[in-house]
PDB file of N, CA and C in Angstrom:
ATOM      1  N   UNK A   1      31.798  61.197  18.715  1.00  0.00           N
ATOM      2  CA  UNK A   1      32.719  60.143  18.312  1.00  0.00           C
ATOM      3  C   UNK A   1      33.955  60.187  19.193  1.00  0.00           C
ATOM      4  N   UNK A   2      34.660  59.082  19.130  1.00  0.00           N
ATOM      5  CA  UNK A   2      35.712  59.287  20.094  1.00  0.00           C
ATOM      6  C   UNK A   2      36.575  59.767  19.151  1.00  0.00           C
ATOM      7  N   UNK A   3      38.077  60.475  19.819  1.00  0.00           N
ATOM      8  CA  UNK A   3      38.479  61.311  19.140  1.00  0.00           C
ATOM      9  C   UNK A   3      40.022  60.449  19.471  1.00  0.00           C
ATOM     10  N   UNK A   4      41.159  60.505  18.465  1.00  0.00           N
ATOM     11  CA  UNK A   4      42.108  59.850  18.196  1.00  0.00           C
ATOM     12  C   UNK A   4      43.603  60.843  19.230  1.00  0.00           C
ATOM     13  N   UNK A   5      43.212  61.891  19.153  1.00  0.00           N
ATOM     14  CA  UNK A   5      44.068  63.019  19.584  1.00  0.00           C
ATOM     15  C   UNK A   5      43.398  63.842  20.501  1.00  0.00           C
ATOM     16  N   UNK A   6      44.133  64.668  21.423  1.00  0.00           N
ATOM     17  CA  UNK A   6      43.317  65.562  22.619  1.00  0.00           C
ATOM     18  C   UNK A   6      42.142  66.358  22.195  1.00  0.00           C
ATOM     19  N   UNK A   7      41.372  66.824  22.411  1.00  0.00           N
ATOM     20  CA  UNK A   7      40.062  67.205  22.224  1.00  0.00           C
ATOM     21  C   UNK A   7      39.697  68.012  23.066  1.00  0.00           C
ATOM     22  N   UNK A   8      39.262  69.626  22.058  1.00  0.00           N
ATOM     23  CA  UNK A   8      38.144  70.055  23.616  1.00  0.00           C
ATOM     24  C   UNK A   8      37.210  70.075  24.658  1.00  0.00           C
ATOM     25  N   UNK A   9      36.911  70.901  25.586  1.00  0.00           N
ATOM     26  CA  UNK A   9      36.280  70.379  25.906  1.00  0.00           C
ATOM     27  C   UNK A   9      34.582  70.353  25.570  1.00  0.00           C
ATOM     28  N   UNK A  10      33.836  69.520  25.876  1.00  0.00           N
ATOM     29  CA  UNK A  10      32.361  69.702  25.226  1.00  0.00           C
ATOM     30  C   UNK A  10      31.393  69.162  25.873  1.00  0.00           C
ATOM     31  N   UNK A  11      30.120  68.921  25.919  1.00  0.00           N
ATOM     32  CA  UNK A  11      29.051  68.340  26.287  1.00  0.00           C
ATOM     33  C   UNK A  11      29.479  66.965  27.182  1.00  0.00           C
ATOM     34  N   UNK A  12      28.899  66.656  27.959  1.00  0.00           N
ATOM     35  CA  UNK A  12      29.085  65.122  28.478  1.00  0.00           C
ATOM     36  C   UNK A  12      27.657  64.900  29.337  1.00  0.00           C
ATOM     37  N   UNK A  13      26.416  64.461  28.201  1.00  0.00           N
ATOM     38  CA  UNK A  13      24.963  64.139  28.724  1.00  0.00           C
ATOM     39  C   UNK A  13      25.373  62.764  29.400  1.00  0.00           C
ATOM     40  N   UNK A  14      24.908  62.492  30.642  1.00  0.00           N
ATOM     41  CA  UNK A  14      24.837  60.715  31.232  1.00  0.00           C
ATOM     42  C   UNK A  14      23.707  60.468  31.565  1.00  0.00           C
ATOM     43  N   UNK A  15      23.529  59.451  30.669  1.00  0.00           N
ATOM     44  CA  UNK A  15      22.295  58.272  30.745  1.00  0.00           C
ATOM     45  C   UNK A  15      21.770  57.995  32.250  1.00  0.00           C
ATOM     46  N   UNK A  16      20.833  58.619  33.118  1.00  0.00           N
ATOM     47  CA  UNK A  16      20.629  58.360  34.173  1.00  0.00           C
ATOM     48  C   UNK A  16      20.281  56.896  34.703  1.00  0.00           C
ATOM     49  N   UNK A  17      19.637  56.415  33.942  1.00  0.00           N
ATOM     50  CA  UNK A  17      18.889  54.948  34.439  1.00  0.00           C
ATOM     51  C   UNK A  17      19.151  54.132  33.694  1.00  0.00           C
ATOM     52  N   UNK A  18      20.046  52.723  33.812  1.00  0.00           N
ATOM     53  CA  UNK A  18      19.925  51.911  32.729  1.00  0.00           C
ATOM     54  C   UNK A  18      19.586  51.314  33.157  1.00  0.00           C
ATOM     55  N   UNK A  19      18.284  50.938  32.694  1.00  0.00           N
ATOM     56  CA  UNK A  19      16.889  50.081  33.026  1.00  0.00           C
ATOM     57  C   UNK A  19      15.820  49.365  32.301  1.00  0.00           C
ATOM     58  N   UNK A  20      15.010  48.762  32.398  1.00  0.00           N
ATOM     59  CA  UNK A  20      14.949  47.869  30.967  1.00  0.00           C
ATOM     60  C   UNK A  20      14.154  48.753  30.019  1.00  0.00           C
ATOM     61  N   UNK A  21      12.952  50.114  30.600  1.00  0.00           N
ATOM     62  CA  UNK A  21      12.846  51.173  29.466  1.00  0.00           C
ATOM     63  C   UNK A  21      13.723  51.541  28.735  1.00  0.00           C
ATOM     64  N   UNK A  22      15.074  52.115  29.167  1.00  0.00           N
ATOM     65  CA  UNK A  22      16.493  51.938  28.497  1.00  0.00           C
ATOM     66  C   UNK A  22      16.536  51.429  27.882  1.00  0.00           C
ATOM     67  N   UNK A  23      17.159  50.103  27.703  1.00  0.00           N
ATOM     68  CA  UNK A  23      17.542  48.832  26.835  1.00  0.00           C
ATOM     69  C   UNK A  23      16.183  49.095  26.010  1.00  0.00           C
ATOM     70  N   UNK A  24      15.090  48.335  26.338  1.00  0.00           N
ATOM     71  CA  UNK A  24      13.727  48.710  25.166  1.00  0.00           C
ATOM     72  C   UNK A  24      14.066  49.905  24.471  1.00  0.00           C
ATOM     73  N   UNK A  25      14.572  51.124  24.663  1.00  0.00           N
ATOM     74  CA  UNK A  25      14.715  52.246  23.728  1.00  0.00           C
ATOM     75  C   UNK A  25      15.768  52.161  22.898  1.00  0.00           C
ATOM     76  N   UNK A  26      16.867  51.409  22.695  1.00  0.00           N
ATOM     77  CA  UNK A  26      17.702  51.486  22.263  1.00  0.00           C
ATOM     78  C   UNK A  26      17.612  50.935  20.928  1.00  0.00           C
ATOM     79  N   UNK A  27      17.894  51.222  19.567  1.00  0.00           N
ATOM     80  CA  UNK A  27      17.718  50.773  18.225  1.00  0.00           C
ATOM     81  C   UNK A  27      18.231  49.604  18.058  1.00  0.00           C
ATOM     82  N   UNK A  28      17.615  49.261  16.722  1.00  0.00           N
ATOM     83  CA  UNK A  28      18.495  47.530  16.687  1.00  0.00           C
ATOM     84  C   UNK A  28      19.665  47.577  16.163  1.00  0.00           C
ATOM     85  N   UNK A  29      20.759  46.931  16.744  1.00  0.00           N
ATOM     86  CA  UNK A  29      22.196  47.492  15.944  1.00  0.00           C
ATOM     87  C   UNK A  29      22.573  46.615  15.552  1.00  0.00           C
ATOM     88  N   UNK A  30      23.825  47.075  14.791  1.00  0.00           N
ATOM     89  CA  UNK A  30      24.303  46.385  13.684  1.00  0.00           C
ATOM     90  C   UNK A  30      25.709  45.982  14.055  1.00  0.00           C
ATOM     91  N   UNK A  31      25.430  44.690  14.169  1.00  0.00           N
ATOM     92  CA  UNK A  31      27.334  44.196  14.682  1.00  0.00           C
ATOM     93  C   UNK A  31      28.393  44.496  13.728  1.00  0.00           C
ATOM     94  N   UNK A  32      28.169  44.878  12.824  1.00  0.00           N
ATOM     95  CA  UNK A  32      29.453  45.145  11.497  1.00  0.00           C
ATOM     96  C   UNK A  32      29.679  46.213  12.473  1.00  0.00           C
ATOM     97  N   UNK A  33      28.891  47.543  12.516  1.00  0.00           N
ATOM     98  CA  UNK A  33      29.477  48.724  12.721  1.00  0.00           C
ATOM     99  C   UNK A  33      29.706  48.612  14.770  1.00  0.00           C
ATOM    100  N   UNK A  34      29.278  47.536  15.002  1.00  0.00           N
ATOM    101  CA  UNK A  34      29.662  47.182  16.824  1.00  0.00           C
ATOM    102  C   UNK A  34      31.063  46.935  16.482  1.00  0.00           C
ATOM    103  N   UNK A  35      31.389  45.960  15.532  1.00  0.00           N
ATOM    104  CA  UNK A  35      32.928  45.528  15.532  1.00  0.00           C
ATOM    105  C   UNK A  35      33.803  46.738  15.475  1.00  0.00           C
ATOM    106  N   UNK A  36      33.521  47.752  14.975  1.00  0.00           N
ATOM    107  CA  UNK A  36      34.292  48.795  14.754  1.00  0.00           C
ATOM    108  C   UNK A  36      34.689  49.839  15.866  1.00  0.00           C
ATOM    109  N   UNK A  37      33.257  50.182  16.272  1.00  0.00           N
ATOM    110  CA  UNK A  37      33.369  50.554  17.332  1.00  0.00           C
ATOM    111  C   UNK A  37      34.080  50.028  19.275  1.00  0.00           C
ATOM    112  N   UNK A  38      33.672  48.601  19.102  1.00  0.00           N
ATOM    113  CA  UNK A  38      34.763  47.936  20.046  1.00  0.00           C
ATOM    114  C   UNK A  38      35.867  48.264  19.583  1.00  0.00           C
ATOM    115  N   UNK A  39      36.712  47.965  18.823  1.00  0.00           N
ATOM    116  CA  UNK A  39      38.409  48.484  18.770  1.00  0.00           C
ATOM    117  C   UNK A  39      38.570  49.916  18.899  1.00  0.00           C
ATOM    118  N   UNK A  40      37.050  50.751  18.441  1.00  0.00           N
ATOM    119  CA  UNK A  40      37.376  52.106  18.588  1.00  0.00           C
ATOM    120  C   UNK A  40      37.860  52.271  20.138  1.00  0.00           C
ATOM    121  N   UNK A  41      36.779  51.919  21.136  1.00  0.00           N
ATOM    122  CA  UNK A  41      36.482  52.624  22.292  1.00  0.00           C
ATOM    123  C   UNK A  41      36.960  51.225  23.421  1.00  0.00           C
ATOM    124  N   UNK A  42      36.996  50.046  23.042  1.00  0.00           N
ATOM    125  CA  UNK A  42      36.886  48.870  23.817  1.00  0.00           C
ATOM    126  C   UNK A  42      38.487  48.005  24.044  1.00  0.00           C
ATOM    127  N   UNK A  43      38.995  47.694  22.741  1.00  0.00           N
ATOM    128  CA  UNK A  43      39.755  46.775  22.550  1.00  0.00           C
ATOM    129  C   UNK A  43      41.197  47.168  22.536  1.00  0.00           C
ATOM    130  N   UNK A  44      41.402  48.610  23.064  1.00  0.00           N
ATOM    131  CA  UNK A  44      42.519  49.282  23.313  1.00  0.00           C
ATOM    132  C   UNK A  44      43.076  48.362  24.824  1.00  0.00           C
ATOM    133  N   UNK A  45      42.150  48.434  25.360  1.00  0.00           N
ATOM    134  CA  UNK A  45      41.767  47.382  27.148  1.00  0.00           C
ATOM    135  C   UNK A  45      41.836  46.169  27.353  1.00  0.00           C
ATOM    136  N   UNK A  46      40.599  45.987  26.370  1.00  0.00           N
ATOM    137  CA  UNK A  46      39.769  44.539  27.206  1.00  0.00           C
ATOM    138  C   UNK A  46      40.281  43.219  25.898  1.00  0.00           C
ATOM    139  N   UNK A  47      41.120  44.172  24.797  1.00  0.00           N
ATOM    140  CA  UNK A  47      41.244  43.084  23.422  1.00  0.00           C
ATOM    141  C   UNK A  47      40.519  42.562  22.726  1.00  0.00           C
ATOM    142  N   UNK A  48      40.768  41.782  22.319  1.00  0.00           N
ATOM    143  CA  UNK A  48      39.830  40.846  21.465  1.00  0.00           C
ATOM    144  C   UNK A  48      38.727  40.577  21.858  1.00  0.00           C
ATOM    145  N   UNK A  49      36.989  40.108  21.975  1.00  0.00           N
ATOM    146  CA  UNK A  49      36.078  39.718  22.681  1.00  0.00           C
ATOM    147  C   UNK A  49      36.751  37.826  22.655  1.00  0.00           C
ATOM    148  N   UNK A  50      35.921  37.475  23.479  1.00  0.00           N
ATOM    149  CA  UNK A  50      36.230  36.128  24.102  1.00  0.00           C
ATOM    150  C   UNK A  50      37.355  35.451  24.487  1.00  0.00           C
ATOM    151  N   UNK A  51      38.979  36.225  23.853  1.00  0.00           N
ATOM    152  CA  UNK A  51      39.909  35.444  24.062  1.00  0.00           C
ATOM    153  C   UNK A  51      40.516  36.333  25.250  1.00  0.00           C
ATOM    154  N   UNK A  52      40.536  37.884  25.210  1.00  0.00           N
ATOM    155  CA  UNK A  52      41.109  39.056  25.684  1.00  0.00           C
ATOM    156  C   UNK A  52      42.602  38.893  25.174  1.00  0.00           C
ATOM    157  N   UNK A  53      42.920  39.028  23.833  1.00  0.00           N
ATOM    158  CA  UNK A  53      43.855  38.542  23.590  1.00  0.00           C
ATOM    159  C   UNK A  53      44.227  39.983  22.469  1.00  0.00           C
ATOM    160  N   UNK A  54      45.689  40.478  23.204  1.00  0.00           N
ATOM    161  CA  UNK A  54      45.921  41.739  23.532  1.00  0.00           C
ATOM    162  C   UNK A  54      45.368  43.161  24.643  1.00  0.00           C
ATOM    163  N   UNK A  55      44.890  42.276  25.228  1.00  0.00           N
ATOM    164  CA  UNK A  55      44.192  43.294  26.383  1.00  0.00           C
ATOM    165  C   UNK A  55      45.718  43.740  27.509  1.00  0.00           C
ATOM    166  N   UNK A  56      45.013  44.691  28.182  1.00  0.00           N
ATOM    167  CA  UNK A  56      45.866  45.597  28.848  1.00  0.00           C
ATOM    168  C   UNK A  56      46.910  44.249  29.858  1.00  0.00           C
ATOM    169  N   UNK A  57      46.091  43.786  30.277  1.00  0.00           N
ATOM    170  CA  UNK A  57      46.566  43.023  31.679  1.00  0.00           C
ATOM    171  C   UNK A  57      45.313  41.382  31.795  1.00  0.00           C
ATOM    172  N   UNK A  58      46.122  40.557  33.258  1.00  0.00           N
ATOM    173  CA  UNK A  58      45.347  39.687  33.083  1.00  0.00           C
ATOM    174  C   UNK A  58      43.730  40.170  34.014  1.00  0.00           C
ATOM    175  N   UNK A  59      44.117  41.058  34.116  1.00  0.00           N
ATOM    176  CA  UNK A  59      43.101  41.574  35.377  1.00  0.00           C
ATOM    177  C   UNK A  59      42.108  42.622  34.944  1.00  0.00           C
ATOM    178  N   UNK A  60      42.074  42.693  33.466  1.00  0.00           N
ATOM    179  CA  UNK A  60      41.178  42.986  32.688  1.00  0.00           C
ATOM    180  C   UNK A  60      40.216  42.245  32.260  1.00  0.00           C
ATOM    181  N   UNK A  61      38.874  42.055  32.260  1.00  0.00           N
ATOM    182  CA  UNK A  61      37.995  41.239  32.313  1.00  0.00           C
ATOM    183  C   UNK A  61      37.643  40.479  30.566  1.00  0.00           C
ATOM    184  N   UNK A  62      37.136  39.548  30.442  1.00  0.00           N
ATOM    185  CA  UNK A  62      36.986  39.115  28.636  1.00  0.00           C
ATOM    186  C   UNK A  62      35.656  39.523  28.786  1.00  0.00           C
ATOM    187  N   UNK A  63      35.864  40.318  27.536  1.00  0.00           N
ATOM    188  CA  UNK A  63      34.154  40.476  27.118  1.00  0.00           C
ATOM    189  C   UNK A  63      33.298  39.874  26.214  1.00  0.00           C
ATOM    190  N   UNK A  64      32.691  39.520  25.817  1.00  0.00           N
ATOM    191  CA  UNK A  64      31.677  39.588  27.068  1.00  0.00           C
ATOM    192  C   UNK A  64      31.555  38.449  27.650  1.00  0.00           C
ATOM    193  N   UNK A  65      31.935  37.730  27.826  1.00  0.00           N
ATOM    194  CA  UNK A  65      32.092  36.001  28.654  1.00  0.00           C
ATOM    195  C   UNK A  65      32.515  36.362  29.962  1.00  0.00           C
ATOM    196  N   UNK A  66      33.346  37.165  30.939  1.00  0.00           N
ATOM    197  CA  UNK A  66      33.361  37.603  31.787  1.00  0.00           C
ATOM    198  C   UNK A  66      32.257  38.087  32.527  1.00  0.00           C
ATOM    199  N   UNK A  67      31.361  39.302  31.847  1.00  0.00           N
ATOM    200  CA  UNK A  67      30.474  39.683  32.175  1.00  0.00           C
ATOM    201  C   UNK A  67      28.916  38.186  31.905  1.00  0.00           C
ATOM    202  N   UNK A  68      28.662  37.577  30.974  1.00  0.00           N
ATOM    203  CA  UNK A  68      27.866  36.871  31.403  1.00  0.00           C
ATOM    204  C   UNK A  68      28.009  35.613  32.195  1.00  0.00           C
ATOM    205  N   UNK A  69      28.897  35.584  32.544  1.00  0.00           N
ATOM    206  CA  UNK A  69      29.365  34.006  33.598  1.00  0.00           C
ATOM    207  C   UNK A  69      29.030  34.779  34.841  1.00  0.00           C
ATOM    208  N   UNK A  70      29.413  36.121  34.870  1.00  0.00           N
ATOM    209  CA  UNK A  70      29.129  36.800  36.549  1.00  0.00           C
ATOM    210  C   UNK A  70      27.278  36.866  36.592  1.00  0.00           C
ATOM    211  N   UNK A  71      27.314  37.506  35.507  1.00  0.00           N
ATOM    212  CA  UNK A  71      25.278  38.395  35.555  1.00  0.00           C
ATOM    213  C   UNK A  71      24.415  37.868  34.633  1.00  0.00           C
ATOM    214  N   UNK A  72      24.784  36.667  33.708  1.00  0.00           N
ATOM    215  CA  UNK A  72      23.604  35.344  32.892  1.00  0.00           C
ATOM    216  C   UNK A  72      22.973  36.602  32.261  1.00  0.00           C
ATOM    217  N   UNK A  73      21.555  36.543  32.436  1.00  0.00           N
ATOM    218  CA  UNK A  73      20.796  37.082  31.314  1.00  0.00           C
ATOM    219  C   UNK A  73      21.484  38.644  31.362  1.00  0.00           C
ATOM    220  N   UNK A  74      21.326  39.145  32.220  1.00  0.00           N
ATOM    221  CA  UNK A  74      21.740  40.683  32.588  1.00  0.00           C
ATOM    222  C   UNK A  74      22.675  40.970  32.041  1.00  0.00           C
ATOM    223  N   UNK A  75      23.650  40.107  31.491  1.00  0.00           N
ATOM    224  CA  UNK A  75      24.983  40.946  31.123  1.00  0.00           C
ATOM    225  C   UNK A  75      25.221  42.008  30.068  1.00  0.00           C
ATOM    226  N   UNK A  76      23.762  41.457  29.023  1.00  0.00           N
ATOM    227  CA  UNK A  76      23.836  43.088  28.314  1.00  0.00           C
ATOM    228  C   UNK A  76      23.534  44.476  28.941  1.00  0.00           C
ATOM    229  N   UNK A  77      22.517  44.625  30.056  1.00  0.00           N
ATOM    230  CA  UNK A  77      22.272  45.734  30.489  1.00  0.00           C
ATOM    231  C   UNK A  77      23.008  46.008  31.883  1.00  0.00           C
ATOM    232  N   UNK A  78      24.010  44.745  31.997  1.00  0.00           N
ATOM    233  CA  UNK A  78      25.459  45.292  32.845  1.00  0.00           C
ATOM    234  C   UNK A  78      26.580  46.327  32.371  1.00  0.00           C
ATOM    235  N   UNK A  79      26.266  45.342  30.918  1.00  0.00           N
ATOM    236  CA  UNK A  79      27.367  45.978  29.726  1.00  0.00           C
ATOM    237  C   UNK A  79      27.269  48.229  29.525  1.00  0.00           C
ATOM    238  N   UNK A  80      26.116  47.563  28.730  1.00  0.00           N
ATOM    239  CA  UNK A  80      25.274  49.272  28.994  1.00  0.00           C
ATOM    240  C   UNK A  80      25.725  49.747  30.255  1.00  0.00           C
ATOM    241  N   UNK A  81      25.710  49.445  31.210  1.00  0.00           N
ATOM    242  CA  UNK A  81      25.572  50.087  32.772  1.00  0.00           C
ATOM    243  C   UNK A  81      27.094  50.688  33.184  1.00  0.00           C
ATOM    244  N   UNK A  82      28.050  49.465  32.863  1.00  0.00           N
ATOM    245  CA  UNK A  82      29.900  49.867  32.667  1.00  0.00           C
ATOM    246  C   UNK A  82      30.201  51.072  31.206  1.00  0.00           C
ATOM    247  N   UNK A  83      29.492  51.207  30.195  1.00  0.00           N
ATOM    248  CA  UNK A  83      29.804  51.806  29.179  1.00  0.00           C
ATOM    249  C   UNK A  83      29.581  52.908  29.449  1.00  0.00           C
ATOM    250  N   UNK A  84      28.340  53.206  30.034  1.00  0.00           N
ATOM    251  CA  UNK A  84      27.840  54.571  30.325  1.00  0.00           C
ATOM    252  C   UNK A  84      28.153  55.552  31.566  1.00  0.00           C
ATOM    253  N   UNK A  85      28.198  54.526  32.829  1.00  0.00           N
ATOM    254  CA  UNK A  85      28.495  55.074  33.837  1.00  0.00           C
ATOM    255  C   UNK A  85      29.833  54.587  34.223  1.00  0.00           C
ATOM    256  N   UNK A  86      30.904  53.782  33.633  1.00  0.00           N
ATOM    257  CA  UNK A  86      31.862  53.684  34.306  1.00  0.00           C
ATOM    258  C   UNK A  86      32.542  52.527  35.469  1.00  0.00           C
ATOM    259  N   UNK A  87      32.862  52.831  36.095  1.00  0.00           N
ATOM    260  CA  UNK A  87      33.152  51.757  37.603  1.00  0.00           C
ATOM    261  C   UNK A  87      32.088  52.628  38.314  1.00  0.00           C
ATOM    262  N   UNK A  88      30.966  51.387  38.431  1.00  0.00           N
ATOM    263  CA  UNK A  88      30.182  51.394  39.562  1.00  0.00           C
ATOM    264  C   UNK A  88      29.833  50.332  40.634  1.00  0.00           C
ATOM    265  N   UNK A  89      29.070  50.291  41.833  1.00  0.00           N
ATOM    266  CA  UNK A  89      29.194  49.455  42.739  1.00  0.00           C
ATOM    267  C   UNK A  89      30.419  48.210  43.116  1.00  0.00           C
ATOM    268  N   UNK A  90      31.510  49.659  43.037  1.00  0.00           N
ATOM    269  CA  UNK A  90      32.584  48.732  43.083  1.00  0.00           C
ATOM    270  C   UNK A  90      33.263  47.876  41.979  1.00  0.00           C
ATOM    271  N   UNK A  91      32.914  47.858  41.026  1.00  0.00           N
ATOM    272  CA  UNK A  91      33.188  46.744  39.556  1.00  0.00           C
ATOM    273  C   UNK A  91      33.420  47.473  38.723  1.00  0.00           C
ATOM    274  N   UNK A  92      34.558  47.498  38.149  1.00  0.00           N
ATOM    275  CA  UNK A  92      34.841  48.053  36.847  1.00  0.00           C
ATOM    276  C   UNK A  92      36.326  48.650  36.958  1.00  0.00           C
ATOM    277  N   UNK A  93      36.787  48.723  38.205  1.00  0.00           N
ATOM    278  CA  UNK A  93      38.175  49.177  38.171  1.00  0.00           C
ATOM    279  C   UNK A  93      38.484  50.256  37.794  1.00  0.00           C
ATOM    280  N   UNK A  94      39.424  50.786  36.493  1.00  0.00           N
ATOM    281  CA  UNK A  94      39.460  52.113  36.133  1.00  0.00           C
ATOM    282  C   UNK A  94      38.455  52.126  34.906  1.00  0.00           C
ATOM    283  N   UNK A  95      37.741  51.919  34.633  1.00  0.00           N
ATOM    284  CA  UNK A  95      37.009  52.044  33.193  1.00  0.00           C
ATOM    285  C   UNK A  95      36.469  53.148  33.421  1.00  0.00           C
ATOM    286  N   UNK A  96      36.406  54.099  32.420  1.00  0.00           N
ATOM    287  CA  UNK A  96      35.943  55.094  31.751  1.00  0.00           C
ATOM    288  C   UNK A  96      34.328  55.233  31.927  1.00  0.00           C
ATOM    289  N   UNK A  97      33.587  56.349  31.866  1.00  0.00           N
ATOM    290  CA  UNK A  97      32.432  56.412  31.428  1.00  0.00           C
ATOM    291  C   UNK A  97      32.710  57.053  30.228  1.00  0.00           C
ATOM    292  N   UNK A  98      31.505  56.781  29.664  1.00  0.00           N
ATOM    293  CA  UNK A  98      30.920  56.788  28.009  1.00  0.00           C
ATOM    294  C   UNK A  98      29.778  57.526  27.555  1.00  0.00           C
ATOM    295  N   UNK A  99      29.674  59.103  27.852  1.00  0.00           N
ATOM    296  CA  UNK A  99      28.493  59.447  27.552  1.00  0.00           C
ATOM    297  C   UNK A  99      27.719  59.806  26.282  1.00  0.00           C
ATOM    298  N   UNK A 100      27.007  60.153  25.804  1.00  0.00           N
ATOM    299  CA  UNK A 100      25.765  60.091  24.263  1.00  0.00           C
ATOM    300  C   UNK A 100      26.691  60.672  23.970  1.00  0.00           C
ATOM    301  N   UNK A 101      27.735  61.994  23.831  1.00  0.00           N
ATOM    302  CA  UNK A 101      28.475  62.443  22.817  1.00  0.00           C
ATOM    303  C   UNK A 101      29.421  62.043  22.509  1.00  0.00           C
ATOM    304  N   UNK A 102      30.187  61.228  23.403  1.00  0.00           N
ATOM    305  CA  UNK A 102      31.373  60.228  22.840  1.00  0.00           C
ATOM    306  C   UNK A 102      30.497  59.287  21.896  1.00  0.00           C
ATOM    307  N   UNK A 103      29.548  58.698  22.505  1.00  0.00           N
ATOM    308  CA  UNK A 103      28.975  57.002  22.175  1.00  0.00           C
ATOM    309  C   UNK A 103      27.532  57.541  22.053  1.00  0.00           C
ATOM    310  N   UNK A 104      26.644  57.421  21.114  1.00  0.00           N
ATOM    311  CA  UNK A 104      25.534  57.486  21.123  1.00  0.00           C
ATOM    312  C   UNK A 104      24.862  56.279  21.551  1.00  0.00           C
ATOM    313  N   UNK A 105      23.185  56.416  21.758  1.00  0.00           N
ATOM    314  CA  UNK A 105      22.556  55.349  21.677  1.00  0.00           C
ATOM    315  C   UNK A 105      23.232  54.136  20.326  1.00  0.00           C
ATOM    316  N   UNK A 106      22.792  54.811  19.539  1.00  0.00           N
ATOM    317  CA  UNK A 106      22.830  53.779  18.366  1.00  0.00           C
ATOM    318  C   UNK A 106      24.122  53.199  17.980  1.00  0.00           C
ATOM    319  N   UNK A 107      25.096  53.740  18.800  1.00  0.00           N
ATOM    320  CA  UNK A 107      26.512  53.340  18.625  1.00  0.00           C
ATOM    321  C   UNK A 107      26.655  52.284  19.886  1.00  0.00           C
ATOM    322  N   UNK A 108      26.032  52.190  21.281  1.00  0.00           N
ATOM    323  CA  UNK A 108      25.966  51.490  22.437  1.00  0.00           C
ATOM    324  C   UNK A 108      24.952  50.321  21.949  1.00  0.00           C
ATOM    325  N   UNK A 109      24.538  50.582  21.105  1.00  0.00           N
ATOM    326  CA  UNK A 109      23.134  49.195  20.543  1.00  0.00           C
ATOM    327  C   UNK A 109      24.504  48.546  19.448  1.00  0.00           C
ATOM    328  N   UNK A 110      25.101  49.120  18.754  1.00  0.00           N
ATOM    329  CA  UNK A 110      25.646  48.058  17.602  1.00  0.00           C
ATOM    330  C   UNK A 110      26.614  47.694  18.338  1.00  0.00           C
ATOM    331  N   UNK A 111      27.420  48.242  19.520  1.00  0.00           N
ATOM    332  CA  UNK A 111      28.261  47.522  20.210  1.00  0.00           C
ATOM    333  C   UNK A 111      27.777  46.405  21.292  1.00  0.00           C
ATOM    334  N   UNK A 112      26.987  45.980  21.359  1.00  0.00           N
ATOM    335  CA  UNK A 112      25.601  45.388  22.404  1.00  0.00           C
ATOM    336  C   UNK A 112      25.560  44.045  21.321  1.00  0.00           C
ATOM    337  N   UNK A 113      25.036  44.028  19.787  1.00  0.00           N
ATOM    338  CA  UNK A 113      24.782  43.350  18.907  1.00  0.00           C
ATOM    339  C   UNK A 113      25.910  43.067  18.455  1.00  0.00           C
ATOM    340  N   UNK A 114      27.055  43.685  18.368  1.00  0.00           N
ATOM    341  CA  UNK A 114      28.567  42.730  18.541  1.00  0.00           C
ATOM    342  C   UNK A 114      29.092  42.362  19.213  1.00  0.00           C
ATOM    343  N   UNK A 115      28.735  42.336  20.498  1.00  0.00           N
ATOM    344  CA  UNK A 115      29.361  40.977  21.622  1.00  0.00           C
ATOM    345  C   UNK A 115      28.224  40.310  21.711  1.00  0.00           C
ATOM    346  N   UNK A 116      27.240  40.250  21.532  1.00  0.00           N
ATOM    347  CA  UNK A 116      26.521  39.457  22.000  1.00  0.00           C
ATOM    348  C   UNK A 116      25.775  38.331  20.726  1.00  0.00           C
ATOM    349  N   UNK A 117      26.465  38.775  19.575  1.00  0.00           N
ATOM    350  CA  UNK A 117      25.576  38.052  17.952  1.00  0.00           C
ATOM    351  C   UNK A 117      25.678  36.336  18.042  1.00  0.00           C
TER     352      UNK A 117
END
């Protein structure tokens, strides 16, 4: 879980491949507990979904309407791809990676099923 205050240190497993076996493995989630988890881990940043309204800056991207206007169908397993690994191929700026012990699978599926419901 993410943690509110400094934390030791501990495990950090990363999702090697997010790929559509990936995505196929991932449980069906539940946007109640996605909503929660975005403000946990998300909306400190990026704000509100669709408006970005309280987000860091304007140069913070809206989620997820940002991401599917750039990558159409893909943008969920873009999404996955920034959560887990971070800024990659250049995109993502400072964002964080997100590995199974911060964010589990089943916590990356109900946040998946709340931007995207």
């Amino acid at each position: 879980s993410i943690s509110k205050g400094p934390d030791s240190a501990r495990p950090c497993t990363v999702v090697r491949n997010i790929d559509a076996a990936y995505m196929a493995s991932l449980p069906v989630g539940n946007p109640g507990r996605g909503q929660a988890s975005y403000q946990t881990t998300c909306g400190y940043c990026h704000g509100q979904i669709h408006t970005g309204e309280g987000r860091l800056g304007p140069y913070i991207s809206l989620i997820p309407d940002n991401t599917m206007a750039a990558f159409g169908t893909l943008a969920r397993t873009v999404i996955a791809e920034k959560v887990r690994h971070g800024r990659y191929f250049g995109i993502a700026g400072n964002m964080p990676l997100y590995c199974v012990e911060a964010l589990s699978d089943a916590d990356l599926s109900d946040l998946l099923s709340y931007l995207f419901q």
